[in-house]
C-alpha atoms as a PDB file:
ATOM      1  CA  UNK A   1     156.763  68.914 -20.386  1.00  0.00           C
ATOM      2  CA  UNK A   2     158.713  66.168 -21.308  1.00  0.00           C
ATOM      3  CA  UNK A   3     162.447  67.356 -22.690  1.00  0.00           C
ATOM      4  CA  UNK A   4     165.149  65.140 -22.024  1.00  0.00           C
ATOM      5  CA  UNK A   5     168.917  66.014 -22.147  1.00  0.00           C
ATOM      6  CA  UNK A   6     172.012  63.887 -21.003  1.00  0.00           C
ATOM      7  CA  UNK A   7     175.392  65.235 -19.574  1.00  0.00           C
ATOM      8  CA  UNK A   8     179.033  63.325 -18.744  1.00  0.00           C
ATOM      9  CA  UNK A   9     179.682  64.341 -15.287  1.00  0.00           C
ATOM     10  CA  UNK A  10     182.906  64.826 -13.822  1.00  0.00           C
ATOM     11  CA  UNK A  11     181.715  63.365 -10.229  1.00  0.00           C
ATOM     12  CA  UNK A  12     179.377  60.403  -9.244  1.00  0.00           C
ATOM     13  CA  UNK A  13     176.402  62.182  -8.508  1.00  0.00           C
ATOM     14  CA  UNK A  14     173.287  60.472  -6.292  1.00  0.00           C
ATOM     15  CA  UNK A  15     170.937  61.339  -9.525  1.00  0.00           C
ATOM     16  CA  UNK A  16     168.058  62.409  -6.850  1.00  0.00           C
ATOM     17  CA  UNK A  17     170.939  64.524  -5.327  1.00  0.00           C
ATOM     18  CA  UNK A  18     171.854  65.979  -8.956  1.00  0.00           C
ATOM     19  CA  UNK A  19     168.233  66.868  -9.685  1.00  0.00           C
ATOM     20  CA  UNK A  20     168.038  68.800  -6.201  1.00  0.00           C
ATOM     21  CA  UNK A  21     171.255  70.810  -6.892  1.00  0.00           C
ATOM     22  CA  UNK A  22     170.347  71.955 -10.537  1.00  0.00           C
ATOM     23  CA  UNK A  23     166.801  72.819  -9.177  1.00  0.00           C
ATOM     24  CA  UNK A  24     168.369  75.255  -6.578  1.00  0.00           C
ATOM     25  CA  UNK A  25     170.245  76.742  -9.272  1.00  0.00           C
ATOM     26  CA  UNK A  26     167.440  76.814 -11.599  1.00  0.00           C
ATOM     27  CA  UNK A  27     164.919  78.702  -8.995  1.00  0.00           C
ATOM     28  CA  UNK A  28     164.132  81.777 -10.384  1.00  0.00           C
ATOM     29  CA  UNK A  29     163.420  80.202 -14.072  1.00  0.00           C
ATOM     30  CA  UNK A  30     160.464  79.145 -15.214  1.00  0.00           C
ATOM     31  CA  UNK A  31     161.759  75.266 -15.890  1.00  0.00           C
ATOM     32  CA  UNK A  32     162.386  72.048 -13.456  1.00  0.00           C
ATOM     33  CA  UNK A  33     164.364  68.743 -13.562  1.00  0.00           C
ATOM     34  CA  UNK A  34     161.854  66.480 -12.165  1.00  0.00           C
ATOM     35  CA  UNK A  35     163.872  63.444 -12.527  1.00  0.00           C
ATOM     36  CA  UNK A  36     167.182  62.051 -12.856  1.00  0.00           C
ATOM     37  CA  UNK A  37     168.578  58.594 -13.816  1.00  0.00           C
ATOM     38  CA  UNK A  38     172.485  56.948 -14.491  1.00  0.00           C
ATOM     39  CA  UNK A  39     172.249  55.901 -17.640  1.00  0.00           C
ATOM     40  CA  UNK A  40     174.536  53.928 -19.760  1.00  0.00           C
ATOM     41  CA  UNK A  41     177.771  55.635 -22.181  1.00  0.00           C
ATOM     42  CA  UNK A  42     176.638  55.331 -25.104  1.00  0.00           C
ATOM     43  CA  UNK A  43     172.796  56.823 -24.067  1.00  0.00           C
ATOM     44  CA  UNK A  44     172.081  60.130 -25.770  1.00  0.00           C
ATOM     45  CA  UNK A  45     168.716  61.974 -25.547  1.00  0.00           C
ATOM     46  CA  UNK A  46     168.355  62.869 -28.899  1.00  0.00           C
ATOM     47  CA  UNK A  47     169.968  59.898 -30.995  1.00  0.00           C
ATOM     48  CA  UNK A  48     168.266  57.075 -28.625  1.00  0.00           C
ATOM     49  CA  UNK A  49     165.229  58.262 -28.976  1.00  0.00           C
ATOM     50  CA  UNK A  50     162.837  56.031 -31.161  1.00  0.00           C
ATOM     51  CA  UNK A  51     159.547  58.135 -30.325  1.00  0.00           C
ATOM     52  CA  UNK A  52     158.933  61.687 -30.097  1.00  0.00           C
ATOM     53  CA  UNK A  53     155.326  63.022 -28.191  1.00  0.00           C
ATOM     54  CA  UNK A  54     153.681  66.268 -29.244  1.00  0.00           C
ATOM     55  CA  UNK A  55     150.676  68.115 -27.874  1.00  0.00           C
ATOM     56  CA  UNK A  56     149.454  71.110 -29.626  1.00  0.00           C
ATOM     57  CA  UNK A  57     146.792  73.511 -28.065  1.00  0.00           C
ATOM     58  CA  UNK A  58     144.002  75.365 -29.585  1.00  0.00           C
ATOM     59  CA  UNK A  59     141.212  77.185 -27.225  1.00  0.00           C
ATOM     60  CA  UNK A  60     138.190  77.835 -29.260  1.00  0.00           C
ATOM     61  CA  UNK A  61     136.675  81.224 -28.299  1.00  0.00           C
ATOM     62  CA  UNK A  62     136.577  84.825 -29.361  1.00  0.00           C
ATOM     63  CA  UNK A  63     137.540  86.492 -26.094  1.00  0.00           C
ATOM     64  CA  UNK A  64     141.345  87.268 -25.806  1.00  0.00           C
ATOM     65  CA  UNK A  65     143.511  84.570 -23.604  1.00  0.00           C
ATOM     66  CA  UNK A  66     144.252  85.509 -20.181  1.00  0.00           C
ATOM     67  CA  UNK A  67     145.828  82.700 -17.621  1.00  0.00           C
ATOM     68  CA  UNK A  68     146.406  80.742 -20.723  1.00  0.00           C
ATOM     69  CA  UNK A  69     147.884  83.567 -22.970  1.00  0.00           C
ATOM     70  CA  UNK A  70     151.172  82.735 -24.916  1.00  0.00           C
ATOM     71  CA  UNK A  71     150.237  78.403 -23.673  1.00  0.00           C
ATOM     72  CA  UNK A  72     147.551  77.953 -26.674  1.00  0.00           C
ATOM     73  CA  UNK A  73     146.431  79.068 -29.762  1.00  0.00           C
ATOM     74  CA  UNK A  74     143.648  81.331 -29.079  1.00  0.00           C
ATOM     75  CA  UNK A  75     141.248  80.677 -32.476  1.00  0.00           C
ATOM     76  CA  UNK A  76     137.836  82.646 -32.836  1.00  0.00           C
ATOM     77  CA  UNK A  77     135.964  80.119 -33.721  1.00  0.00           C
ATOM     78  CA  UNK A  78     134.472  76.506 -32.817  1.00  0.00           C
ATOM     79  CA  UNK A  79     136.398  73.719 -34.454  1.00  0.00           C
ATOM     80  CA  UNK A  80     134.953  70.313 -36.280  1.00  0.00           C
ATOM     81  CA  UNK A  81     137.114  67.869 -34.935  1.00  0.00           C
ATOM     82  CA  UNK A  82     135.006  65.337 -36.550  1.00  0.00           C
ATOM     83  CA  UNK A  83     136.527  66.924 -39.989  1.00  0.00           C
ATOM     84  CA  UNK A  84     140.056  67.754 -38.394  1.00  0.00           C
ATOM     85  CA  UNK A  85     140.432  64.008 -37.548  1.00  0.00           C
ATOM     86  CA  UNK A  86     139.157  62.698 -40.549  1.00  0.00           C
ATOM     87  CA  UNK A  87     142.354  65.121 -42.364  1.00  0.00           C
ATOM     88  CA  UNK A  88     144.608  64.659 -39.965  1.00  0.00           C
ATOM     89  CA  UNK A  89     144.436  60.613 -40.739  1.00  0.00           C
ATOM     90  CA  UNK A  90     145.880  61.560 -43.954  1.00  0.00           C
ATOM     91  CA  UNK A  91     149.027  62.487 -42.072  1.00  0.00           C
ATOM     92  CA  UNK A  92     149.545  58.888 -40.445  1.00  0.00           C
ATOM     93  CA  UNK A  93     152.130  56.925 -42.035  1.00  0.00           C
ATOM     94  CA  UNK A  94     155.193  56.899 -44.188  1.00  0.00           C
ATOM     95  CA  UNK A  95     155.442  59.954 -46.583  1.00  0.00           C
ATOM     96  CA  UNK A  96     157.266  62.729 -48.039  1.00  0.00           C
ATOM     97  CA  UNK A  97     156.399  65.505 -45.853  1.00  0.00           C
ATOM     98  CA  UNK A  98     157.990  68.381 -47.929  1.00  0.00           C
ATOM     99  CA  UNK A  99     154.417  69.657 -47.810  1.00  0.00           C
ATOM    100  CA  UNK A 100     155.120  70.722 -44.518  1.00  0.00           C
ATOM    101  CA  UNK A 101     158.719  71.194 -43.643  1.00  0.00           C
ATOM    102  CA  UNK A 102     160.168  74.498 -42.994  1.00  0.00           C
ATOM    103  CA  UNK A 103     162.581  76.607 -45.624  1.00  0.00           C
ATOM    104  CA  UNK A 104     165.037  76.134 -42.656  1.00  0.00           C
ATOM    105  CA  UNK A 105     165.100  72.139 -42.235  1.00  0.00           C
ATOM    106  CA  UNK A 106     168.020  70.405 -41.962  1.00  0.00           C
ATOM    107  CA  UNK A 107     166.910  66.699 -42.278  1.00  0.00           C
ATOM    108  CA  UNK A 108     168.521  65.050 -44.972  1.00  0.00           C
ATOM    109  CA  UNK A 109     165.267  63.992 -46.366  1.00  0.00           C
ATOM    110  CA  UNK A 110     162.040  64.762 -45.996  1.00  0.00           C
ATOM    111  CA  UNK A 111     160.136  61.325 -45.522  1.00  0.00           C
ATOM    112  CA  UNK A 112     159.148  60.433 -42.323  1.00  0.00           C
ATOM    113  CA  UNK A 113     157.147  58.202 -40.500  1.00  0.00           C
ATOM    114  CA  UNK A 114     153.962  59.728 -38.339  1.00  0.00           C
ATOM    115  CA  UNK A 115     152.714  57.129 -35.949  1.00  0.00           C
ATOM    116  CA  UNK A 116     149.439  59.081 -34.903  1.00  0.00           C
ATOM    117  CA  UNK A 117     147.922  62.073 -35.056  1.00  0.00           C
ATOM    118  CA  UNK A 118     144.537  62.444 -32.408  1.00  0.00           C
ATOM    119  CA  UNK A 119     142.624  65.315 -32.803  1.00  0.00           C
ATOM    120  CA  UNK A 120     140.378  65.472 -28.772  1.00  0.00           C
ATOM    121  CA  UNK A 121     138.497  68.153 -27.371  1.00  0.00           C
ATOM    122  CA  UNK A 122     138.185  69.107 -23.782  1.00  0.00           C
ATOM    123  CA  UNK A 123     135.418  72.003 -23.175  1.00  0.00           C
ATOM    124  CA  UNK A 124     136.574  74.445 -25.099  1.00  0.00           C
ATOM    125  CA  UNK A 125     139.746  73.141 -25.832  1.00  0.00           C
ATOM    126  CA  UNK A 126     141.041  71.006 -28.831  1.00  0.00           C
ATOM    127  CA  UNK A 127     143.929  69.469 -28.340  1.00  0.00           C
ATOM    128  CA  UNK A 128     146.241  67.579 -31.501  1.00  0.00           C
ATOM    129  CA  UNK A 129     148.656  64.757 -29.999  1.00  0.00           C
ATOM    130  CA  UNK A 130     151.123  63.595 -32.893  1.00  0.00           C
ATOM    131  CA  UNK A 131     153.683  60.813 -32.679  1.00  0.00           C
ATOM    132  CA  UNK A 132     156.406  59.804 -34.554  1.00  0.00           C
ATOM    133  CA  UNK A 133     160.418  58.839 -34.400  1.00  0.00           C
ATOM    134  CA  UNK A 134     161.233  62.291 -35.459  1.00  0.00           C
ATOM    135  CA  UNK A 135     160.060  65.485 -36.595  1.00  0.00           C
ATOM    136  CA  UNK A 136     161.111  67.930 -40.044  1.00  0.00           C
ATOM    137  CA  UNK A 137     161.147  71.532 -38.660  1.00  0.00           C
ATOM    138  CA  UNK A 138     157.940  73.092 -38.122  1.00  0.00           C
ATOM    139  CA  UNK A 139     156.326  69.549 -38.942  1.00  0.00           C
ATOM    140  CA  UNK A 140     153.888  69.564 -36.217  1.00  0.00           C
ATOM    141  CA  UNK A 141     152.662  73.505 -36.485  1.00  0.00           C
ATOM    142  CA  UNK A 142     152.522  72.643 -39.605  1.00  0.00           C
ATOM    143  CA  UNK A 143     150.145  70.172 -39.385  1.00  0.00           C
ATOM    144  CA  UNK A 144     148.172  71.774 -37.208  1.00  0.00           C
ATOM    145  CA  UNK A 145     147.577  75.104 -38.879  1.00  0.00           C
ATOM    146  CA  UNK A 146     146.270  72.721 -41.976  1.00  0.00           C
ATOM    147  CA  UNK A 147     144.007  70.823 -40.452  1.00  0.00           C
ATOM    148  CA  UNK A 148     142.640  73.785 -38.357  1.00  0.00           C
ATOM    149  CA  UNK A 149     141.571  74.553 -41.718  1.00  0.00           C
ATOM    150  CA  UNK A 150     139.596  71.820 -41.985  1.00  0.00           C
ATOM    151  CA  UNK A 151     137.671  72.224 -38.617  1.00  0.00           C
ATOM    152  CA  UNK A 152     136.958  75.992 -39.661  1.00  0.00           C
ATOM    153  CA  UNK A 153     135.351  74.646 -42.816  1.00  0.00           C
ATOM    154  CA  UNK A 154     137.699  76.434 -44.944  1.00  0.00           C
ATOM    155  CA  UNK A 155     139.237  73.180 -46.540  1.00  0.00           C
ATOM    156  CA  UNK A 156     137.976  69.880 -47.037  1.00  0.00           C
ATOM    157  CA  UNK A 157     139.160  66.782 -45.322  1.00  0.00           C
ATOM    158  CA  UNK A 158     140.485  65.603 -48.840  1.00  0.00           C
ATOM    159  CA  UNK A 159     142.675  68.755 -49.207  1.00  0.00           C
ATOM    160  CA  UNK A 160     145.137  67.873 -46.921  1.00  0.00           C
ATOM    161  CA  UNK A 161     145.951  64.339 -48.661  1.00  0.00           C
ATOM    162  CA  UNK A 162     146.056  66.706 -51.922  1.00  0.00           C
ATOM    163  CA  UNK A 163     148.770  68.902 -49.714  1.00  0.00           C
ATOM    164  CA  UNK A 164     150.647  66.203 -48.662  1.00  0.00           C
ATOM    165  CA  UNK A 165     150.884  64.890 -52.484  1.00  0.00           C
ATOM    166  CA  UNK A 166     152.041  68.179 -53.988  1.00  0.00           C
ATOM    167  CA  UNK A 167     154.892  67.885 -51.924  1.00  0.00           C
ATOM    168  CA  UNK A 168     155.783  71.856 -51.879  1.00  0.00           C
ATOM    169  CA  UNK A 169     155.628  73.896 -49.291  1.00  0.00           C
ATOM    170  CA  UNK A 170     152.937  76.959 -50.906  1.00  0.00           C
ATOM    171  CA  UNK A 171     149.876  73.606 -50.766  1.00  0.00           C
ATOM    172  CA  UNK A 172     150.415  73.739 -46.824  1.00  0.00           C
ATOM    173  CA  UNK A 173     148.037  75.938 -44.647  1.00  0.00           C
ATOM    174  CA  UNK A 174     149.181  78.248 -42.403  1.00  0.00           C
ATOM    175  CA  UNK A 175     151.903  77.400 -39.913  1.00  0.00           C
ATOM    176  CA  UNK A 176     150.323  77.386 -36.117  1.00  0.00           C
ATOM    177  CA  UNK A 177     151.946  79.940 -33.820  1.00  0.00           C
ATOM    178  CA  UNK A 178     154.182  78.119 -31.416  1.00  0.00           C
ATOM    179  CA  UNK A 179     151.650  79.095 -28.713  1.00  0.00           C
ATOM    180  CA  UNK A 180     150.228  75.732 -27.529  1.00  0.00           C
ATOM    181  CA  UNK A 181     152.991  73.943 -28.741  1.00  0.00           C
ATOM    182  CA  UNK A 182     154.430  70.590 -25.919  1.00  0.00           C
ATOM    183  CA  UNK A 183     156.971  68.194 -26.106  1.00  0.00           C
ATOM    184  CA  UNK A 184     155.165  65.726 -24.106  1.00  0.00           C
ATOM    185  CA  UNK A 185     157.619  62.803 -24.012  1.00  0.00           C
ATOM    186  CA  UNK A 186     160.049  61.094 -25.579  1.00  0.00           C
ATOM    187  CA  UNK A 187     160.703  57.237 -25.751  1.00  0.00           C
ATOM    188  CA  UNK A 188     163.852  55.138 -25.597  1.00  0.00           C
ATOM    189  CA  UNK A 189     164.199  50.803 -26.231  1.00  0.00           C
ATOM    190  CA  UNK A 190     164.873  50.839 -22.360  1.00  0.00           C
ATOM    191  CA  UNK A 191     163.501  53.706 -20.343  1.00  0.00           C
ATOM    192  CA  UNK A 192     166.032  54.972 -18.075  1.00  0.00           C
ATOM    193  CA  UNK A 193     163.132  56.590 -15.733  1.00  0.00           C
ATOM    194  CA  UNK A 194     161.679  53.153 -14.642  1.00  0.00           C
END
């Protein structure tokens, strides 16, 4: 919903003219530049960035997904986001997050800084926004499949500060499919989209 990406281009294209073009050629996918902007040299979309904007999805219900299958987490049961919220504070801040960083992860360390993490609900959906600079891999998912925990009633609020202080990866819960997963937006010092 909200990628970013930056390119050197050969030509001085109008930008409203370069997002036209790349749509024509994008047609039969399933993705859309819906803006463009001139931005300045030294500008990248990944480095600039000082704020990253997550949404993951959960629909609570025991029937199977069907406009919505393979866009959220389908889970069987109702959720206490009263509970979830009160783990997922636990989260906020500046930590080690080995807790729940992927095998995989290339950061060169695992502390980060979380800025928020809301846990909402809308009908049957519950909804986890997270914020932060930048992500370990599988930090969000991770995250998520904990404190989903916690609104099943499996875990306690308290055992995800106990997770995040054993910092290994075996006290995380389960790792949320990437179903319901959204890069929502991402935030630069000057936003080039103003």
């Amino acid at each position: 919903m909200g990628q970013v990406a930056h390119c050197d281009m050969a030509k001085d294209w109008d930008p409203f003219r370069l997002s036209e073009a790349l749509n024509h050629h994008l047609k039969p996918n399933l993705v859309a530049i819906v803006d463009s902007a001139r931005v300045d040299g030294d500008f990248h979309a990944r480095f600039s960035a000082i704020e990253r904007r997550y949404v993951y999805r959960m629909t609570c219900r025991r029937a199977p997904l069907t406009f919505d299958k393979g866009l959220a987490w389908r889970v069987p049961q109702e959720l206490d986001i009263e509970a979830m919220q009160v783990g997922a504070d636990f989260l906020v801040g500046k930590h080690d997050f080995t807790t729940f960083r992927a095998s995989e992860c290339q950061a060169k360390s695992p502390v980060k800084t979380v800025d928020a993490v809301e846990v909402s609900r809308e009908g049957n959906d519950v909804r986890v926004t997270v914020r932060a600079r930048s992500f370990l891999h599988n930090q969000v998912r991770s995250f998520v499949g904990t404190i989903e925990r916690v609104g099943a009633g499996s875990w306690k609020p308290e055992d995800v500060k106990a997770a995040l202080e054993a910092r290994e990866r075996a006290a995380c819960g389960p790792v949320a499919p990437p179903d319901g997963l959204y890069l929502t937006g991402v935030g630069y010092p000057v936003d080039p989209f103003v």
